[in-house]
Protein backbone atom coordinates (compact mmCIF):
# COMPACT_ATOMS: atom_id res chain seq x y z
CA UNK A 1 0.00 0.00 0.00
CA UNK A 2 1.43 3.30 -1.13
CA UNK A 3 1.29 5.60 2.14
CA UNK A 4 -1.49 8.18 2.68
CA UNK A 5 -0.59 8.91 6.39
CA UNK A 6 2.51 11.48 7.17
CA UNK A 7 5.86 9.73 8.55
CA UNK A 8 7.13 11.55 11.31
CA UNK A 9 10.94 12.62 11.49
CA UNK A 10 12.93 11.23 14.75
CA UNK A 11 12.80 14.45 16.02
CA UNK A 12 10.60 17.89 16.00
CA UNK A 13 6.97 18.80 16.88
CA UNK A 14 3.76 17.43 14.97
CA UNK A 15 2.89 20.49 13.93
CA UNK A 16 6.03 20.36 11.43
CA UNK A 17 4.03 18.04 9.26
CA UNK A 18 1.86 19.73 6.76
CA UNK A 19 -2.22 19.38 7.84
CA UNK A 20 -3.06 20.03 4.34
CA UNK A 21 -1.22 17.34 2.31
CA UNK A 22 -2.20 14.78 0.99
CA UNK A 23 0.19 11.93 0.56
CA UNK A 24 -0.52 8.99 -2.07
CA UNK A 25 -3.57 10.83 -3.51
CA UNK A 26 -3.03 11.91 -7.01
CA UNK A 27 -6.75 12.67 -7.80
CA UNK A 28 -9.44 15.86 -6.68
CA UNK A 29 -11.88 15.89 -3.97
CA UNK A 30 -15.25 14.24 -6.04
CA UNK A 31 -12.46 11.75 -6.72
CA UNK A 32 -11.40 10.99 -2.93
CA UNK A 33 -15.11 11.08 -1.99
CA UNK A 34 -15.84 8.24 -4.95
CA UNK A 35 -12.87 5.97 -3.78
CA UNK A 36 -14.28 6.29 0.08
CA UNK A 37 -17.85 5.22 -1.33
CA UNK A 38 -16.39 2.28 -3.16
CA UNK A 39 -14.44 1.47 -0.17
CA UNK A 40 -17.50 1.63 2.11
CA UNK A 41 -18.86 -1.36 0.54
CA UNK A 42 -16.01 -3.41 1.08
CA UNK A 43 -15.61 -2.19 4.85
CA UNK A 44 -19.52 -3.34 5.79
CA UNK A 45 -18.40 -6.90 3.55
CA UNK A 46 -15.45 -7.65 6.24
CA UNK A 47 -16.97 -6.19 8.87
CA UNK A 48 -19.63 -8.67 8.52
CA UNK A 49 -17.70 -11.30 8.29
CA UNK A 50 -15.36 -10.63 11.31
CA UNK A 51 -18.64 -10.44 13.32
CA UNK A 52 -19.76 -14.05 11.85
CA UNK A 53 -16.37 -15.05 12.60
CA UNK A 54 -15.81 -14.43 16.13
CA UNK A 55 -11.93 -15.04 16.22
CA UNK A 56 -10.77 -11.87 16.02
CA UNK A 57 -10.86 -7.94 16.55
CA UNK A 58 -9.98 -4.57 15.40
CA UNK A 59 -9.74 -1.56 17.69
CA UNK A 60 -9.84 1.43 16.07
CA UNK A 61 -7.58 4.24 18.19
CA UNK A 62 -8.24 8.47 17.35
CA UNK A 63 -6.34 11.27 18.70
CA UNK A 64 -6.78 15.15 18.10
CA UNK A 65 -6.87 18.13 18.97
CA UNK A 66 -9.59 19.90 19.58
CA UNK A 67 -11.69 19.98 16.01
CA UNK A 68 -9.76 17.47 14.46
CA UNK A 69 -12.73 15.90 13.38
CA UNK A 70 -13.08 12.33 15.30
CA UNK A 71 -16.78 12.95 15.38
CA UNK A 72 -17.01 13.39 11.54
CA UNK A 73 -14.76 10.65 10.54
CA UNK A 74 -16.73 7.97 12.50
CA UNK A 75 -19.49 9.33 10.84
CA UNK A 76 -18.51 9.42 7.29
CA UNK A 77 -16.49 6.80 7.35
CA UNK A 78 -18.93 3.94 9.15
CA UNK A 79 -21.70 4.46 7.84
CA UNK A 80 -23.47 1.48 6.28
CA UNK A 81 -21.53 -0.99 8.95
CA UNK A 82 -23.73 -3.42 10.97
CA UNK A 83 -24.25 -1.35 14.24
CA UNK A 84 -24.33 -4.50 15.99
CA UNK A 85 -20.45 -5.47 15.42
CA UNK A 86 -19.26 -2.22 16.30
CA UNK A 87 -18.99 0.13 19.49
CA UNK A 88 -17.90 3.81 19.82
CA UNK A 89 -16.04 4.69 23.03
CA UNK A 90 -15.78 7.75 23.92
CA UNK A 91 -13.21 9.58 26.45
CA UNK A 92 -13.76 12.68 28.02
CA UNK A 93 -12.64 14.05 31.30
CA UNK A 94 -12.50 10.68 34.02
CA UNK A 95 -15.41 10.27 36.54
CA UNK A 96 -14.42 10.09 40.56
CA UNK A 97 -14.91 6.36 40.27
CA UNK A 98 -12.48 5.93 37.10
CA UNK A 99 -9.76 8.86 38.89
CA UNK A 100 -10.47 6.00 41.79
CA UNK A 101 -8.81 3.25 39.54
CA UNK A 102 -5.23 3.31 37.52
CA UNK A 103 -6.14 5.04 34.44
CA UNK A 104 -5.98 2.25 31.95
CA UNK A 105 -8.88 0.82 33.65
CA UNK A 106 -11.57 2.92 32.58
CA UNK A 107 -10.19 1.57 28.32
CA UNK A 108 -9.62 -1.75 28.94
CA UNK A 109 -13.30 -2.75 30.00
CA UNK A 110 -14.45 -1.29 26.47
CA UNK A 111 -11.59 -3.05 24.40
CA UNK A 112 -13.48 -4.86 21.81
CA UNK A 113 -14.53 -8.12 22.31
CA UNK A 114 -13.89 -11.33 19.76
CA UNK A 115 -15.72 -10.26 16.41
CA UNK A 116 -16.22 -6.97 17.20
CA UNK A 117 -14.41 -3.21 15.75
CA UNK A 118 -14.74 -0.59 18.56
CA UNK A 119 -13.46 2.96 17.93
CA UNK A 120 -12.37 4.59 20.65
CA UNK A 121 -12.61 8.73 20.45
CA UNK A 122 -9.86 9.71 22.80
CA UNK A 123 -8.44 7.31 24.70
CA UNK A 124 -5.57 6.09 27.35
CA UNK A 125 -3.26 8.64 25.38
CA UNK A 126 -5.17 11.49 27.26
CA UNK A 127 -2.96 10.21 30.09
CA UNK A 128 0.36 10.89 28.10
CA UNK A 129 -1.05 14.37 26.56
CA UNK A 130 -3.40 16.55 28.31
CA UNK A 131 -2.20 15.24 31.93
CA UNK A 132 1.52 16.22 30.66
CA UNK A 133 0.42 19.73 28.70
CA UNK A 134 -1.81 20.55 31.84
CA UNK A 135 0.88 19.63 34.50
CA UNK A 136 -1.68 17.12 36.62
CA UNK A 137 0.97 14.75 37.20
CA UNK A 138 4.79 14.85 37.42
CA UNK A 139 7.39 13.84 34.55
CA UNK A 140 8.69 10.65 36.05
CA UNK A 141 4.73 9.57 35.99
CA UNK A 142 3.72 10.60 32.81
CA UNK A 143 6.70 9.30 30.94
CA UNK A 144 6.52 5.65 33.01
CA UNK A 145 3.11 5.49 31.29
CA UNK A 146 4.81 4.50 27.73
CA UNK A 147 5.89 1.91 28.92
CA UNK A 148 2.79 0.42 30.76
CA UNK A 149 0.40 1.33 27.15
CA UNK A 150 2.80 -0.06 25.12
CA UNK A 151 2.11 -3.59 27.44
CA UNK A 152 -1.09 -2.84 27.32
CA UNK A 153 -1.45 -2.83 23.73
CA UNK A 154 0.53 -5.93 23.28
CA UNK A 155 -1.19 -7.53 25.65
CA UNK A 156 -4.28 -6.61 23.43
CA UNK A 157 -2.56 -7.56 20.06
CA UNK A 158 -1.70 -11.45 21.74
CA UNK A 159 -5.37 -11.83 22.64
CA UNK A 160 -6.14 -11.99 18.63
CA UNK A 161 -6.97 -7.61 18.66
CA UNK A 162 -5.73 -5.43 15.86
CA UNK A 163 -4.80 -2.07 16.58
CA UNK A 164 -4.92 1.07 14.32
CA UNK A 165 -3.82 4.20 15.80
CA UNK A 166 -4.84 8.07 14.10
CA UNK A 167 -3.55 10.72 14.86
CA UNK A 168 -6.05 13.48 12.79
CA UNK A 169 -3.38 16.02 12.32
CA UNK A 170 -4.61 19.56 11.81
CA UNK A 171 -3.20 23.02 11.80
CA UNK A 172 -3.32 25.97 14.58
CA UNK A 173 -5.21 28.03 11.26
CA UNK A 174 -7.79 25.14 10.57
CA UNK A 175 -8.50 24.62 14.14
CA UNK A 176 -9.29 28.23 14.46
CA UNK A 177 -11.61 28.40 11.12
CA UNK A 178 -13.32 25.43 12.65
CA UNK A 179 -13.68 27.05 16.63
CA UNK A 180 -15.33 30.20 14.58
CA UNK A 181 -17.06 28.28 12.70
CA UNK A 182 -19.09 26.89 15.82
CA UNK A 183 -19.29 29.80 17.33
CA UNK A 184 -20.95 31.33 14.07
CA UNK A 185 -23.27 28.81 13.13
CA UNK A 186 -26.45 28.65 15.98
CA UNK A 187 -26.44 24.92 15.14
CA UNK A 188 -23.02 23.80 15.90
CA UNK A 189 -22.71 26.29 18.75
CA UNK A 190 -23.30 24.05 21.48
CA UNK A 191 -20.34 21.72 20.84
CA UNK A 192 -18.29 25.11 21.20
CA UNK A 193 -16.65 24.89 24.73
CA UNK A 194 -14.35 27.50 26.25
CA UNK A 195 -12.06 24.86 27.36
CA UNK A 196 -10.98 24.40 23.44
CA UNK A 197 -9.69 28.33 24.16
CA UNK A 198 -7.35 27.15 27.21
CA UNK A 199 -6.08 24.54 25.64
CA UNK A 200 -5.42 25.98 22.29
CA UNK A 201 -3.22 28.01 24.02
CA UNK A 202 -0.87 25.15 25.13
CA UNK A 203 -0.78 24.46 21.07
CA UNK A 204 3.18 23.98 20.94
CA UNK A 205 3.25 22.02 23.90
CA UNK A 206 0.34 19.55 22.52
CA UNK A 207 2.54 19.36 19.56
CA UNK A 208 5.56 18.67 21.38
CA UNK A 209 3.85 15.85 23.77
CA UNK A 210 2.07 14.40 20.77
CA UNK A 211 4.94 13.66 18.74
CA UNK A 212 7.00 12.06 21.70
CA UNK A 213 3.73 9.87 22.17
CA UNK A 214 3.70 8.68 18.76
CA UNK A 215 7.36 8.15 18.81
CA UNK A 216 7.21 5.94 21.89
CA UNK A 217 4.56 3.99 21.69
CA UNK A 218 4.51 3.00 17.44
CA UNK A 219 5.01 -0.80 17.71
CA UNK A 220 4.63 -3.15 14.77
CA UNK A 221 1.74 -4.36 16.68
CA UNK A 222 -0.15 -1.04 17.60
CA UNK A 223 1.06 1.32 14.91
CA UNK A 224 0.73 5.28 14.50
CA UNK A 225 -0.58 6.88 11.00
CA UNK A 226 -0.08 10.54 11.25
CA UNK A 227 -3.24 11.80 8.85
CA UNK A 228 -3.16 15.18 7.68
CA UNK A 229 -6.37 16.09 8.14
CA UNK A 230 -7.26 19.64 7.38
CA UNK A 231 -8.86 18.64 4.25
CA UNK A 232 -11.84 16.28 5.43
CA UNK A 233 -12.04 14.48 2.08
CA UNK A 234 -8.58 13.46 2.39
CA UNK A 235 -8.87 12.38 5.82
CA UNK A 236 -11.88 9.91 5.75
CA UNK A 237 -10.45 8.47 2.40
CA UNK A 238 -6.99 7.84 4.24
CA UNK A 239 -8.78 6.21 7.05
CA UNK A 240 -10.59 4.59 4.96
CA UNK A 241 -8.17 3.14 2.50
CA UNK A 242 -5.79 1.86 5.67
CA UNK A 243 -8.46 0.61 7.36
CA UNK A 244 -9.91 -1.58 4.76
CA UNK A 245 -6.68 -2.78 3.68
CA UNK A 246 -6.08 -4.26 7.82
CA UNK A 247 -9.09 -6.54 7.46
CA UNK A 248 -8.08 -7.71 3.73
CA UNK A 249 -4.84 -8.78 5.64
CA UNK A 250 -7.06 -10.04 8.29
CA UNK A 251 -8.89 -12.04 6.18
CA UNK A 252 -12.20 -12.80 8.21
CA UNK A 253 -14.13 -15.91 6.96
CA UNK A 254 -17.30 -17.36 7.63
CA UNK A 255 -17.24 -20.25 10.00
CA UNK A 256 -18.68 -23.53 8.71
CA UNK A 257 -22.03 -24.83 8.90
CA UNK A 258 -22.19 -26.12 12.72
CA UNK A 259 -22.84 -30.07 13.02
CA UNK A 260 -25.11 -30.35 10.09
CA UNK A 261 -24.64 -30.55 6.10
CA UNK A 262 -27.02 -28.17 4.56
CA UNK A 263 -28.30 -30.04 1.91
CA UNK A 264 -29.64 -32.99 4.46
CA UNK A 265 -32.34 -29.62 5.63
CA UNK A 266 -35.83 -29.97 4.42
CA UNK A 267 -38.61 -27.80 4.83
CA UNK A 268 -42.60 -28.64 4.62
């Protein structure tokens, strides 16, 4: 597979990667869009058979910033898929019980179970990022954590679970466009939340932390795509395209007719 994802250098911030490529794409955006459509088919075709399977599963990891359109790709992207062989976890700030727990707790109970894809939007990288931009715990904690998610995810990987991990990579000028663009529109207002403002001003430090996250915890078995995703077209067909070709190479099947040879059935 030619790459459509961003490599990142061995050293620097994220935000040296440019948002608005798009890597491996020749074509326009009605183009991009067809290819996704085309692709959608084949996505609910393994999908269904992973579920009839039951052997194996695919979790489905997305990090960005603020904007970086999580919500959207799920969207676009799944639609079509069975909803009953796929969950959507989502991540927001912990509870008092899960702060009560270690912090991988609160992920683990929704990794996906044999047959299933679950998405998770956010996820136990929040614990590597925000807690490190927002100085909740110290350096020596933080940093141990790389080592514990990258057991974690092995641990995951040995159990028969595929990982892909996105990072939706936008710009500081897209992700204002998009924070005015809530603010503008009275039907997209309400997902506007003044916390985005705080933490867009940690933006260098975000892109700092991100990029040491990525570099420390891509593993053959849970790998990193860096998407540049400040052109939304680009971004679902990306996701699309990698995630697609996983299942090919997972090559779901339908299991066998149980105990009985179909052709000895009779009805009245």
């Amino acid at each position: 597979m030619d790459h459509c994802w961003l490599t990142l250098p061995e050293q620097g911030p994220l935000d040296g990667l440019d948002a608005s490529a798009t890597p491996g794409f020749e074509g326009d955006k009605s183009d991009a869009k067809a290819a996704t459509r085309a692709m959608r088919e084949q996505l609910a075709d393994l999908q269904h058979r992973l579920f009839a399977e039951g052997r194996q599963s695919l979790l489905i990891v997305l990090q960005a910033m603020d904007t970086g359109g999580k919500d959207g790709l799920i969207r676009r992207v799944f639609t079509g898929v069975n909803p009953n062989g796929v969950d959507v976890a989502r991540f927001g700030r912990p509870s008092a019980e899960e702060l009560s727990h270690d912090y991988l707790w609160r992920v683990h109970r929704h990794a996906p179970a044999r047959g299933m894809i679950t998405i998770f939007n956010r996820s136990h990288y929040e614990d590597v990022l925000v807690v490190r931009v927002n100085e909740l715990v110290a350096e020596p904690v933080w940093s141990q954590r790389f080592d514990h998610i990258r057991a974690f995810e092995r641990l995951l990987a040995d159990e028969g679970c595929r990982i892909l991990k996105f990072c939706l990579h936008i710009d500081r000028d897209e992700q204002r466009e998009r924070l005015q663009a809530r603010l503008d529109d009275p039907d997209k207002r309400w997902k506007f939340d003044q916390h985005d403002i705080e933490q867009r001003r940690h933006w260098d430090d975000y892109m700092l932390a991100y990029a040491e996250a990525i570099r420390r915890t891509d593993t053959p078995w849970a790998p990193w795509f860096v998407i540049p995703a400040n052109r939304k077209w680009f971004r679902d067909y990306a996701v699309m395209r990698i995630l697609v070709g996983t299942l090919r190479e997972m090559d779901p099947q339908y299991p066998p007719a149980d105990g009985f040879d179909p052709s000895d059935i009779h009805f009245d």
